[in-house]
Protein backbone atom coordinates (compact mmCIF):
# COMPACT_ATOMS: atom_id res chain seq x y z
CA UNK A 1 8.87 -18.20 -1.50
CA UNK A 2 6.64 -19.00 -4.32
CA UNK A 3 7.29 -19.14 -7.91
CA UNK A 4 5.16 -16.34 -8.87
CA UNK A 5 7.05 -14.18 -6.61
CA UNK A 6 10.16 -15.45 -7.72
CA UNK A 7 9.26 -14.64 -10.87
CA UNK A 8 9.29 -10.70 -10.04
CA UNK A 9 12.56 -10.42 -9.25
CA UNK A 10 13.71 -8.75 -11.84
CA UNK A 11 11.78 -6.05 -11.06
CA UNK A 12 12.67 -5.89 -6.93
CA UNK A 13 16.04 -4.99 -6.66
CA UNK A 14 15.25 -4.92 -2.71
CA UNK A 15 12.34 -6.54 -1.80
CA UNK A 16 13.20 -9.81 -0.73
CA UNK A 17 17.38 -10.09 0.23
CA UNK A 18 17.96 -10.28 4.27
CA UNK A 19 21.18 -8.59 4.12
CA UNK A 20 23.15 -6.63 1.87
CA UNK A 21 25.01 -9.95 0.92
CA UNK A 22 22.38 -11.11 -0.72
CA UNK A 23 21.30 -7.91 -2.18
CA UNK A 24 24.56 -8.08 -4.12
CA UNK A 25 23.85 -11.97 -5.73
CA UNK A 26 20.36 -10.53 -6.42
CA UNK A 27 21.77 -7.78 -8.21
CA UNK A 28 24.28 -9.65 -10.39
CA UNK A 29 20.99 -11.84 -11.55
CA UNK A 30 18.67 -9.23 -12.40
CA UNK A 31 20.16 -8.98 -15.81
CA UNK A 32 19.26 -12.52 -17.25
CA UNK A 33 15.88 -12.18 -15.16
CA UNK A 34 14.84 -9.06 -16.99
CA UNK A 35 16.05 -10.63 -20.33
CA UNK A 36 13.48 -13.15 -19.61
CA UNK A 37 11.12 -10.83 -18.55
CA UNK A 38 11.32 -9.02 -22.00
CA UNK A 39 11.06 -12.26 -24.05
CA UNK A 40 7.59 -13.00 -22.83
CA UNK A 41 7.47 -15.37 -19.19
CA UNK A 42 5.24 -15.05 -16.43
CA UNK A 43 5.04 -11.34 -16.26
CA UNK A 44 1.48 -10.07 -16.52
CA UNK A 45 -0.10 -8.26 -19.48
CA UNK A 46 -1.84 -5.15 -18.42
CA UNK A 47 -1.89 -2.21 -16.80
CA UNK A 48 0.43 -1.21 -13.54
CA UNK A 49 -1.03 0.74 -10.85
CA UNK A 50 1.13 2.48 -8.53
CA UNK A 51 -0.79 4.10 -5.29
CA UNK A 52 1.04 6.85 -3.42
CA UNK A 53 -0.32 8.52 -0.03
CA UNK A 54 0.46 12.00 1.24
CA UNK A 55 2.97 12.83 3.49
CA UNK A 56 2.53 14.16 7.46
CA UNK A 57 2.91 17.81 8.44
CA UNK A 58 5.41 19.09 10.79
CA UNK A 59 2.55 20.48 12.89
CA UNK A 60 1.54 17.33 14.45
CA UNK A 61 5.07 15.47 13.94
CA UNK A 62 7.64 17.92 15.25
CA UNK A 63 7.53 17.04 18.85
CA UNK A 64 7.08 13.20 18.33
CA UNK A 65 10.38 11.30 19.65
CA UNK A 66 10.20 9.75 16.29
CA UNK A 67 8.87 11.89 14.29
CA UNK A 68 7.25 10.98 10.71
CA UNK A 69 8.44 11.96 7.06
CA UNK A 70 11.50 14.80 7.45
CA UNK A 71 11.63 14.50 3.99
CA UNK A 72 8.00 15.32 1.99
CA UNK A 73 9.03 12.93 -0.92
CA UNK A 74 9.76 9.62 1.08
CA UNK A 75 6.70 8.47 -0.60
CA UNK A 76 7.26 10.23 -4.47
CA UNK A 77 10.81 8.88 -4.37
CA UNK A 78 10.60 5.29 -3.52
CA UNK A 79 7.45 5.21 -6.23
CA UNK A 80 9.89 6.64 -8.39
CA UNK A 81 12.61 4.20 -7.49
CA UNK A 82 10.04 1.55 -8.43
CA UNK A 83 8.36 3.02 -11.61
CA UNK A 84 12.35 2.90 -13.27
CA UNK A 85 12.37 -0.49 -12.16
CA UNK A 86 9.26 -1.33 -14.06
CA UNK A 87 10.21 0.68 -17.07
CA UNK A 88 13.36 -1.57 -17.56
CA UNK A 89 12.09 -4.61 -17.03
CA UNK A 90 8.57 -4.17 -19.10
CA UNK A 91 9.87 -0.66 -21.62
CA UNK A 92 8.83 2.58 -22.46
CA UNK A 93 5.38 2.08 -23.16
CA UNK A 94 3.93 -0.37 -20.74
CA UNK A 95 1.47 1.14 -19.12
CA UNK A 96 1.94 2.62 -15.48
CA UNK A 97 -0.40 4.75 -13.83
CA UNK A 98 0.21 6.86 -11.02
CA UNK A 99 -2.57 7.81 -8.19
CA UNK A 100 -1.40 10.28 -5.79
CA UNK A 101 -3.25 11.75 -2.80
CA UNK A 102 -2.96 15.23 -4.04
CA UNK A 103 -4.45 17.16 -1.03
CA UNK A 104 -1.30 16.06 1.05
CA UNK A 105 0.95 18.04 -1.14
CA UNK A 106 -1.00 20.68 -1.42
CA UNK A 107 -0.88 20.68 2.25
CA UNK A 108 2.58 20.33 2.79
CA UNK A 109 3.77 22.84 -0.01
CA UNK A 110 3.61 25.86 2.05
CA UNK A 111 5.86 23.81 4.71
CA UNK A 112 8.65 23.21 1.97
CA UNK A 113 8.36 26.42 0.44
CA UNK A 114 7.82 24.96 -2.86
CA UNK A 115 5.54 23.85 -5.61
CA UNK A 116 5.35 19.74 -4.59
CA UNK A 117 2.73 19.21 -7.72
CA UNK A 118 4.66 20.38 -10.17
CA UNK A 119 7.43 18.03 -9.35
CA UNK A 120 5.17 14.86 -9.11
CA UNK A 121 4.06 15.97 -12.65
CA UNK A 122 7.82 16.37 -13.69
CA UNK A 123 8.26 12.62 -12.66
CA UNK A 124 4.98 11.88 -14.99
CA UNK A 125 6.46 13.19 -18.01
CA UNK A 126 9.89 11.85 -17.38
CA UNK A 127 8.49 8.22 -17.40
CA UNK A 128 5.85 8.56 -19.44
CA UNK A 129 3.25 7.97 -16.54
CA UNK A 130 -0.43 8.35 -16.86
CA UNK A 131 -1.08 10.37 -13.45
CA UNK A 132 -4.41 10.56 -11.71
CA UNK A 133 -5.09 12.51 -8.80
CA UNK A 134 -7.57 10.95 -5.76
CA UNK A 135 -8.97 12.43 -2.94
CA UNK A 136 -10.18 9.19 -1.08
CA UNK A 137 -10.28 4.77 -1.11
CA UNK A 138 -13.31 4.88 -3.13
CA UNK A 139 -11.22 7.34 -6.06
CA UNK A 140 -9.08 4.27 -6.00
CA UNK A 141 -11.41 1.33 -6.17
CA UNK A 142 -13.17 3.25 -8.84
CA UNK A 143 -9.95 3.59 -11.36
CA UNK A 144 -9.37 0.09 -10.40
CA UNK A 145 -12.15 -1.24 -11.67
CA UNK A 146 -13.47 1.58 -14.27
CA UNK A 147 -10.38 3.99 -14.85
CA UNK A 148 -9.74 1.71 -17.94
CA UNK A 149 -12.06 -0.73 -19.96
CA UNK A 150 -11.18 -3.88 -17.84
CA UNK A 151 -12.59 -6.18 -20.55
CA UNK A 152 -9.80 -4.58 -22.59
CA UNK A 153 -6.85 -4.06 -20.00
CA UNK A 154 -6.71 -6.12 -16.65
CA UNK A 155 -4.22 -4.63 -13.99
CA UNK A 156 -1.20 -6.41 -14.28
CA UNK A 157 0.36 -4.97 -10.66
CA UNK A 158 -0.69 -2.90 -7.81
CA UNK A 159 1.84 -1.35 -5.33
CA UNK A 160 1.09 0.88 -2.61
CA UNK A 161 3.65 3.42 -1.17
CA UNK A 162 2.48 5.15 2.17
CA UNK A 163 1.47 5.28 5.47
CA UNK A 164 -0.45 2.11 6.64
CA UNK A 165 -1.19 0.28 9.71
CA UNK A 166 -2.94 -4.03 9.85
CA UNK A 167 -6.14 -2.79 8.69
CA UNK A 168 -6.00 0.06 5.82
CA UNK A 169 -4.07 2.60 3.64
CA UNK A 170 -3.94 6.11 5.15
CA UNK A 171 -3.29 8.20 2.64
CA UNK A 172 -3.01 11.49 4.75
CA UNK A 173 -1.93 10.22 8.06
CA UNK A 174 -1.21 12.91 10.55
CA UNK A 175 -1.91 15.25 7.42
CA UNK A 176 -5.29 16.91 9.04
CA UNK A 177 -5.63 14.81 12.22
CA UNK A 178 -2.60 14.18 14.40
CA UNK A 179 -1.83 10.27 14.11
CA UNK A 180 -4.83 9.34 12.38
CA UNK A 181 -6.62 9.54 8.87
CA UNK A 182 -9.81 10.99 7.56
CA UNK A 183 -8.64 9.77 3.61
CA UNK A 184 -7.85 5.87 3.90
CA UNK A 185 -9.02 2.53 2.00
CA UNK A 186 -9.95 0.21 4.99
CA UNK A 187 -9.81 -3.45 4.60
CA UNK A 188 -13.74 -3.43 5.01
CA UNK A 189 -14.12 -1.85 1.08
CA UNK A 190 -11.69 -4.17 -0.69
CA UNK A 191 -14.95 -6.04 -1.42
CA UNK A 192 -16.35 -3.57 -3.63
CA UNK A 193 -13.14 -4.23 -6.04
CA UNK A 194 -13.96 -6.64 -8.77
CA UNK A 195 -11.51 -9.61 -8.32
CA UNK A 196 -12.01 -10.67 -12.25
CA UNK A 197 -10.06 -6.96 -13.34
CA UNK A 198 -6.83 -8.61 -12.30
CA UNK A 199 -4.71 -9.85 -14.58
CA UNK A 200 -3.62 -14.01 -14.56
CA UNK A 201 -0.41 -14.23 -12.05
CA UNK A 202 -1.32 -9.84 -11.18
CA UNK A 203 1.61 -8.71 -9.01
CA UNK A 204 0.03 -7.04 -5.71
CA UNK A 205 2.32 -5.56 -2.67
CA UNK A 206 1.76 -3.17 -0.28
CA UNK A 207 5.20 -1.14 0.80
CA UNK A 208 3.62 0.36 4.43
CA UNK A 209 4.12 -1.08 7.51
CA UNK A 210 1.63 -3.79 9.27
CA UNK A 211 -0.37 -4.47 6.22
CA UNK A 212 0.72 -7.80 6.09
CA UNK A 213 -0.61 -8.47 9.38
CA UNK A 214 -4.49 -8.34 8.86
CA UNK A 215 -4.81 -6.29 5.63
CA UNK A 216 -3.67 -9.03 2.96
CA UNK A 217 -5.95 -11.74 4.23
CA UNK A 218 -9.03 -9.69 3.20
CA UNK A 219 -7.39 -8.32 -0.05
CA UNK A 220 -7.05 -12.37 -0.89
CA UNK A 221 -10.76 -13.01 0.13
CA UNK A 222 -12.20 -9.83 -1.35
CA UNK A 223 -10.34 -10.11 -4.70
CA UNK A 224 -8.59 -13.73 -5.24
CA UNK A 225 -5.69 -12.26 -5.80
CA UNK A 226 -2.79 -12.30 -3.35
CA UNK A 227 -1.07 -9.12 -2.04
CA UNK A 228 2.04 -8.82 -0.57
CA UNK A 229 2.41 -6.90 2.75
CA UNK A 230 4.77 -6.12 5.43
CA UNK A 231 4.84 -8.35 8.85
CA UNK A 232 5.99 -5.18 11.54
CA UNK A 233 7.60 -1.82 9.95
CA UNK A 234 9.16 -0.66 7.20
CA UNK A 235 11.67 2.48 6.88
CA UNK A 236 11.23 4.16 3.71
CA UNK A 237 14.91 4.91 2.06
CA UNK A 238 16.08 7.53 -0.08
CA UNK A 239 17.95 5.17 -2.86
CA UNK A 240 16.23 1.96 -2.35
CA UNK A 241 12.50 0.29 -2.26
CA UNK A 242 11.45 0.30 1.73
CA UNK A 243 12.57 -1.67 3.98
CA UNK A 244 11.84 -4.10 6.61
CA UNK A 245 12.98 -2.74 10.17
CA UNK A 246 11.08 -4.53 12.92
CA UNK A 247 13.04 -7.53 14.67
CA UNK A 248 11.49 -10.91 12.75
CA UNK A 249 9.84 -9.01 10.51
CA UNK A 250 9.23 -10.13 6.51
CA UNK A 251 7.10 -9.87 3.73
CA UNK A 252 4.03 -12.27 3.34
CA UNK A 253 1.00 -13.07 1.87
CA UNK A 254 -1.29 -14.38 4.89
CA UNK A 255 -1.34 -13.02 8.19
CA UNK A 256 1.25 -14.39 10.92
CA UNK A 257 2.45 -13.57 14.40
CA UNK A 258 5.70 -11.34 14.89
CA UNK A 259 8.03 -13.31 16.59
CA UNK A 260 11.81 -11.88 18.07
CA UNK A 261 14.56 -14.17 18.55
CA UNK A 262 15.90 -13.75 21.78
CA UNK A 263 19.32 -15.22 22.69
């Protein structure tokens, strides 16, 4: 692991631990780590931007063997889970931004009976967010590189929480298409994101699955700046970031081959 990513810890309570052994000795360090953090180390100056995708619908899940997202908020809640993280270990007024697929909750409102929106924006004004609604890849790559005077703020972090597969975000899979995505940012467009907007030592990381497969080699080409992805699945959890769930699977930064051990 390298020391720029070791230098995050204090702000993955999850990430990087094998077992929940090691979760536990992560834990009992995070305290001095975010001490540090607050006195002035590595950490980035800037501006954190936290992506979040839409969730399925029931329509074109419900008859899967393994069906996607039983719970609408597996995407809201581990963003959430995150954003606290960040506002301990950088304070109240650091500033996060939120961008949220909002046609994916207004699609799936009707299936939960309730007003999904309003709840995002209840999480916005609990933490003191800056929220911004997007309806596609190029909403995105246009707040990264104009939502804010870059000259004047440089994204310090970028974190992605949703559906993904080696190649892009899909931000409303199996929303209006069964299994596939009409809203995504595909790995072909990360070139039209200006590299110098990031921040010296900018913390990247997709949470999806496979992105770490394919997806993070262009990111590093495209923007010089290295992004942390998943090698196989992940399994997003109700009280915890998302985790890693395919046999030899791990985070990285450059593509590599999934490998099992067998006995």
């Amino acid at each position: 692991m390298s020391a720029r990513v070791a230098d995050f810890r204090f702000l993955h309570k999850y990430c990087f631990p094998s077992n929940s052994m090691k979760r536990l000795l992560l834990i009992a360090s995070l305290s001095i780590l975010a001490l540090e953090a607050r006195a002035g180390d590595n950490v980035p100056k800037g501006e954190w931007i936290i992506v979040v995708g839409g969730p399925s619908l029931k329509e074109w899940e419900q008859y899967k063997a393994q069906p996607h997202d039983h719970w609408w908020a597996n995407f809201v809640r581990a963003a959430r889970l995150r954003t606290e993280q960040l506002r301990d270990g950088l304070g109240p007024n650091a500033p996060i931004t939120w961008l949220v697929y909002k046609q994916g909750y207004l699609d799936r409102a009707p299936q939960e009976h309730q007003d999904l929106i309003t709840f995002i924006e209840s999480v916005r004004d609990k933490f003191n967010l800056n929220l911004v609604w997007f309806r596609n890849g190029d909403d995105v790559i246009n707040y990264l590189n104009n939502g804010i005077d870059r000259k004047r703020q440089k994204v310090a972090g970028f974190e992605y929480f949703g559906h993904s597969n080696r190649a892009c975000f899909m931000f409303d899979y199996s929303s209006n298409v069964d299994s596939a995505s009409k809203s995504f940012l595909h790995e072909s467009q990360l070139r039209q994101i200006n590299g110098w907007i990031f921040a010296r030592n900018a913390y990247i990381q997709s949470w999806g699955c496979h992105t770490g497969e394919e997806m993070s080699a262009w990111w590093y080409h495209a923007t010089g700046t290295k992004m942390i992805g998943a090698l196989g699945k992940t399994q997003f959890m109700m009280e915890e970031l998302p985790i890693l769930t395919s046999p030899g699977g791990k985070w990285v930064t450059a593509p590599e081959k999934l490998t099992t051990k067998t006995n």
